[in-house]
Structures are given as structure tokens and as C-alpha cells.
C-alpha atoms as a PDB file:
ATOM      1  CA  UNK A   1      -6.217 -19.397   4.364  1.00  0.00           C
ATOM      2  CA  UNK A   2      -9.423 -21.120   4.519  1.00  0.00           C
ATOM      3  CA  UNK A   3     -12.510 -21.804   6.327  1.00  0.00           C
ATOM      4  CA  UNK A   4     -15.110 -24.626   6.672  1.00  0.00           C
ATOM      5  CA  UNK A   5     -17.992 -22.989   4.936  1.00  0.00           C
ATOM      6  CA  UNK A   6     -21.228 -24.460   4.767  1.00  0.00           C
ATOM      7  CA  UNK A   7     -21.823 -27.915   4.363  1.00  0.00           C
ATOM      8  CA  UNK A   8     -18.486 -28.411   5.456  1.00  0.00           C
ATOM      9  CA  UNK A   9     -17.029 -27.636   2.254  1.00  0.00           C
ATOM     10  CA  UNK A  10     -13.444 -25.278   2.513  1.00  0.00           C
ATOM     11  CA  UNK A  11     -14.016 -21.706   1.542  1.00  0.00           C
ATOM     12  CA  UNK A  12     -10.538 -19.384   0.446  1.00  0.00           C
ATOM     13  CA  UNK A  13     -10.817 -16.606   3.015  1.00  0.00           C
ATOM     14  CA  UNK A  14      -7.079 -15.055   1.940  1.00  0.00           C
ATOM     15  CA  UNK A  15      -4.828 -16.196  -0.738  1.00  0.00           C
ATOM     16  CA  UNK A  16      -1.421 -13.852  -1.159  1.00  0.00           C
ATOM     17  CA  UNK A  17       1.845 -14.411  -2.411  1.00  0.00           C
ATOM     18  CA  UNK A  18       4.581 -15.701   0.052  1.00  0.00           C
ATOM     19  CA  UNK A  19       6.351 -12.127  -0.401  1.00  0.00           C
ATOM     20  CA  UNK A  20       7.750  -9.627   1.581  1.00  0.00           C
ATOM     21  CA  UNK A  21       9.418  -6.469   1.017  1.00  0.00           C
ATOM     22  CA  UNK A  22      11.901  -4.724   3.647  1.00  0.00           C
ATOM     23  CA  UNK A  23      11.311  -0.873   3.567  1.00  0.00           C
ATOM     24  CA  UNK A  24      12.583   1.745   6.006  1.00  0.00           C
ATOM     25  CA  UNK A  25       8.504   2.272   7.057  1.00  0.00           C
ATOM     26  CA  UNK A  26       7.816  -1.368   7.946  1.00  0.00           C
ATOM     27  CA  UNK A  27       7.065  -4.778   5.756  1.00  0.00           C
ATOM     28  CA  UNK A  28       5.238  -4.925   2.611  1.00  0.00           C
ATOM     29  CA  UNK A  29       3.433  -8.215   2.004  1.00  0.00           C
ATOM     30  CA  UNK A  30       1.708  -9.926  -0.697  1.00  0.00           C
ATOM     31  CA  UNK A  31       0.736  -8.610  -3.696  1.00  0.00           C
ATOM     32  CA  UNK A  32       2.253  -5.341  -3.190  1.00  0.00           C
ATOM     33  CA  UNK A  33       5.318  -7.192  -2.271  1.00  0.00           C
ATOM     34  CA  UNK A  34       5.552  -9.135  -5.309  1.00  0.00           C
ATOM     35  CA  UNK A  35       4.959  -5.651  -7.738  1.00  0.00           C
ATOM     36  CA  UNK A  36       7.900  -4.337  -5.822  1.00  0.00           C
ATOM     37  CA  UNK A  37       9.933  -7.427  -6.683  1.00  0.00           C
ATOM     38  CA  UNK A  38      10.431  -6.417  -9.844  1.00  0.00           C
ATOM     39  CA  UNK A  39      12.019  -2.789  -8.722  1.00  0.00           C
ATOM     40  CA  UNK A  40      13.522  -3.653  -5.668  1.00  0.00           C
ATOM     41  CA  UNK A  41      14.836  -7.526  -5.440  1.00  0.00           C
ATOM     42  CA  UNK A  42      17.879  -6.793  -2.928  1.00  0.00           C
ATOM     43  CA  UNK A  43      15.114  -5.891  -0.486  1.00  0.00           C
ATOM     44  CA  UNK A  44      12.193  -8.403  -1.623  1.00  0.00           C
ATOM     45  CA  UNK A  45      12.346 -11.796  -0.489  1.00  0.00           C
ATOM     46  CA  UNK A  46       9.962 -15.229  -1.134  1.00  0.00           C
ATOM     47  CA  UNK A  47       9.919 -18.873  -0.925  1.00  0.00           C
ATOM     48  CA  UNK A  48      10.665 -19.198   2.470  1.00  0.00           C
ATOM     49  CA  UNK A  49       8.893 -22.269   3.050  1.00  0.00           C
ATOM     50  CA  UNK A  50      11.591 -23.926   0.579  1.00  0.00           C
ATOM     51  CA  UNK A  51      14.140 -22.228   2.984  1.00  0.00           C
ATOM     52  CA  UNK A  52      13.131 -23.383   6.421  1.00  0.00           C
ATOM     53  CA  UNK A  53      15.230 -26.070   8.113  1.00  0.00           C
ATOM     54  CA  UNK A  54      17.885 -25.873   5.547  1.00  0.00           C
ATOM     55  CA  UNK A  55      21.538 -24.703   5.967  1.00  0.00           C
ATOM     56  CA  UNK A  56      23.560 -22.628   3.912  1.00  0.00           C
ATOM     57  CA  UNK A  57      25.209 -24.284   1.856  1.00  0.00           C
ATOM     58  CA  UNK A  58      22.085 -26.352   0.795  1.00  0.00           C
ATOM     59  CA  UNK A  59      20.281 -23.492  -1.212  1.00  0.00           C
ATOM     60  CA  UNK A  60      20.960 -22.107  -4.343  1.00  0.00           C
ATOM     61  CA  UNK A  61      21.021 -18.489  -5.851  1.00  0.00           C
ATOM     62  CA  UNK A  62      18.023 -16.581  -4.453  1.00  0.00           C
ATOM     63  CA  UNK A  63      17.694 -12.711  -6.037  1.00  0.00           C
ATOM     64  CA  UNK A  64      17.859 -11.741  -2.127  1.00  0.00           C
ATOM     65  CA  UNK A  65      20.882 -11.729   0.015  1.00  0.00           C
ATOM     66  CA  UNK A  66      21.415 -15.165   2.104  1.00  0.00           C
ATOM     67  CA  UNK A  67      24.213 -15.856   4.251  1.00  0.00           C
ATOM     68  CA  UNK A  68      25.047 -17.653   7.109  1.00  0.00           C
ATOM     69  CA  UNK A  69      25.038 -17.534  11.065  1.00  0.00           C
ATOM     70  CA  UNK A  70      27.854 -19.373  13.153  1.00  0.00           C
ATOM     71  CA  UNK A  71      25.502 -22.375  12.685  1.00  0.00           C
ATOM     72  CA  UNK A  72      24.974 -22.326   9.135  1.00  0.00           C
ATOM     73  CA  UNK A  73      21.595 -21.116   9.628  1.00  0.00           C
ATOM     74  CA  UNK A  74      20.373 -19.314   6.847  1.00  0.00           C
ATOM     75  CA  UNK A  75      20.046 -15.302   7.199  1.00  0.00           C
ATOM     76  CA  UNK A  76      17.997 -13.601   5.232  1.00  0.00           C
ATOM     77  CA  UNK A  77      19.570  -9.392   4.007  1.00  0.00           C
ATOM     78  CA  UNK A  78      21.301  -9.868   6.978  1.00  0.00           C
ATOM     79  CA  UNK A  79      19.309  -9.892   9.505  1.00  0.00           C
ATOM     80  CA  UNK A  80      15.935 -11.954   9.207  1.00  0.00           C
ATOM     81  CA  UNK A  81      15.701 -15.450   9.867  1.00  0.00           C
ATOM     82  CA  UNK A  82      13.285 -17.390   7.795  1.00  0.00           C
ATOM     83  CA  UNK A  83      10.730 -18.380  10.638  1.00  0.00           C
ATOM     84  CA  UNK A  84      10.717 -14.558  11.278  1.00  0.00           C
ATOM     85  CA  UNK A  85       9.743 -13.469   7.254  1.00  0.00           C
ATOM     86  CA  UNK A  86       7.179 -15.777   7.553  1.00  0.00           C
ATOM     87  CA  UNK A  87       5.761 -14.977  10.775  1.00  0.00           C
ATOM     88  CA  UNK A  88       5.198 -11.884   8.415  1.00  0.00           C
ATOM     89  CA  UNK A  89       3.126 -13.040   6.095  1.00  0.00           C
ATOM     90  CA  UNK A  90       1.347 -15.223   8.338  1.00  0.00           C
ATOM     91  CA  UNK A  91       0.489 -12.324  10.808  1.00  0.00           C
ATOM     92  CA  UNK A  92      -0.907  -9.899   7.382  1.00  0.00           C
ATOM     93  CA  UNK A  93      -2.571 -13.120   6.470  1.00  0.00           C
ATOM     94  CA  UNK A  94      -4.262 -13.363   9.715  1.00  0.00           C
ATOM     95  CA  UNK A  95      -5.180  -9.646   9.930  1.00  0.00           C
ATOM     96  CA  UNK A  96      -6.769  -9.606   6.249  1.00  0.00           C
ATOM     97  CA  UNK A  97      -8.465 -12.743   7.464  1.00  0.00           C
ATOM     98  CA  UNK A  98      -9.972 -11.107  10.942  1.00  0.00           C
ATOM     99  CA  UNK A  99     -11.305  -7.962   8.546  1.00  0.00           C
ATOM    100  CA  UNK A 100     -12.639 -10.230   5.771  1.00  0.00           C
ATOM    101  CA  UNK A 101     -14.621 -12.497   8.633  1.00  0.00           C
ATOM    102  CA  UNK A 102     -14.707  -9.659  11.242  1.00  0.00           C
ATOM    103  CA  UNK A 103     -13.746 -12.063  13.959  1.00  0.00           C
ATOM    104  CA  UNK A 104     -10.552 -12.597  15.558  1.00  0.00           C
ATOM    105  CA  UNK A 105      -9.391 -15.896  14.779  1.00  0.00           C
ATOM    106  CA  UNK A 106      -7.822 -17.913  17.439  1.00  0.00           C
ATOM    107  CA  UNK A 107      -6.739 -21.102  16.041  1.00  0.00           C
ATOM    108  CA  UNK A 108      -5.174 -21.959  12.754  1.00  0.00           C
ATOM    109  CA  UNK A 109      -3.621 -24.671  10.461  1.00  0.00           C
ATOM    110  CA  UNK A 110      -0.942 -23.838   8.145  1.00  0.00           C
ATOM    111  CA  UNK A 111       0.167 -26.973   5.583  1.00  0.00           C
ATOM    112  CA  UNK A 112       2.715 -26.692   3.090  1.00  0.00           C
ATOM    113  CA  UNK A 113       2.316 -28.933  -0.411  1.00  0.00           C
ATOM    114  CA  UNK A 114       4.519 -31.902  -0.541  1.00  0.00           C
ATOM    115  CA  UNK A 115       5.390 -31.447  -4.235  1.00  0.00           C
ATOM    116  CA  UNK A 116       7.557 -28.228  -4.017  1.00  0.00           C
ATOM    117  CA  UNK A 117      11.101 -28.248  -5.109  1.00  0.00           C
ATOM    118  CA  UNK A 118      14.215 -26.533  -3.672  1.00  0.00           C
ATOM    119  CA  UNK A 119      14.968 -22.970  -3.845  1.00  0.00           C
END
């Protein structure tokens, strides 16, 4: 996330890792997220940009569990829609982003880079 600093110029407020890990206590996100990817992958889940709008049977092997709704409509470990793990992030992303200006922002603008490839 960033801001218009001075001058006009952007200034990186939050940058995190598009990760979030399921636990029984709530979500992990970010960095702590991607540390537990590496002991927990069934419940640790990224990339969801590269998921969003796609079907099924579009997507290849993820280390997470993906299957399918009635639709096609990808669903995440069962349960979690993409749009919903990253509502996630962007909601931590927001918080750290409120502490780090100590404001609470109101509006936003979220882009995604035009030269990522498929999951």
C-alpha cells in the first residue's frame, strides 16, 4: 500500500506477502503466514489474485486444497472463496496501514500487475 508523500511522489506505507494461514484462533497474514508455509501448507494459502475469476478446471496444482462449487467456482480448504482470503489480507493491510499513519483510511486503490502468470 502506498501513499502520495511529499511532492507528490508515492511512499510504501505496507508491503506483505499475499499469504494467509487458517488456524483454529483466527487468520495469520503476511509474513508470519508465509514462515508457516513451510510447516503447515494444507492450511496456508497465496496467489489469490492469480485465482480470482477463474474456474476450476482452469488452475493448476496449488500446495492448498481447491475444489469446486456447483458453479465451478473455485473453493479454497473447503470453505473460503478467493474474494474472501483476500478481503483478509486487504483488511490486515489496512489495519497495519491505520497504525503506521495513525489515521483511519477511508478510501483506497488496489491494482494488480499485468505481467503475472497463472497459478
Amino acid at each position: 500500500m502506498a501513499i502520495l508523500g511529499e511532492h507528490s511522489l508515492p511512499e510504501i506505507v505496507v508491503a506483505m506477502p499475499s499469504y494467509v494461514t487458517f488456524t483454529s484462533e483466527g487468520p495469520i497474514v503476511g509474513e508470519k503466514a508465509k514462515f508457516h508455509a513451510s510447516e503447515n501448507q494444507a492450511e496456508t494459502v497465496f496467489n489469490m489474485k492469480r485465482v480470482l475469476g477463474k474456474k476450476h478446471e482452469e488452475l493448476r496444482f496449488a500446495p492448498f486444497k481447491m475444489t469446486s462449487d456447483e458453479d465451478e467456482n473455485v473453493v479454497i480448504m473447503d470453505k473460503f472463496s478467493p474474494e474472501y482470503v483476500l478481503s483478509v489480507i486487504l483488511k490486515e493491510m489496512k489495519q497495519v496501514a491505520d497504525a503506521k499513519l495513525n489515521t483511519d483510511i477511508k478510501d483506497a486503490v488496489m491494482t494488480v500487475p499485468s505481467n503475472f502468470t497463472d497459478l
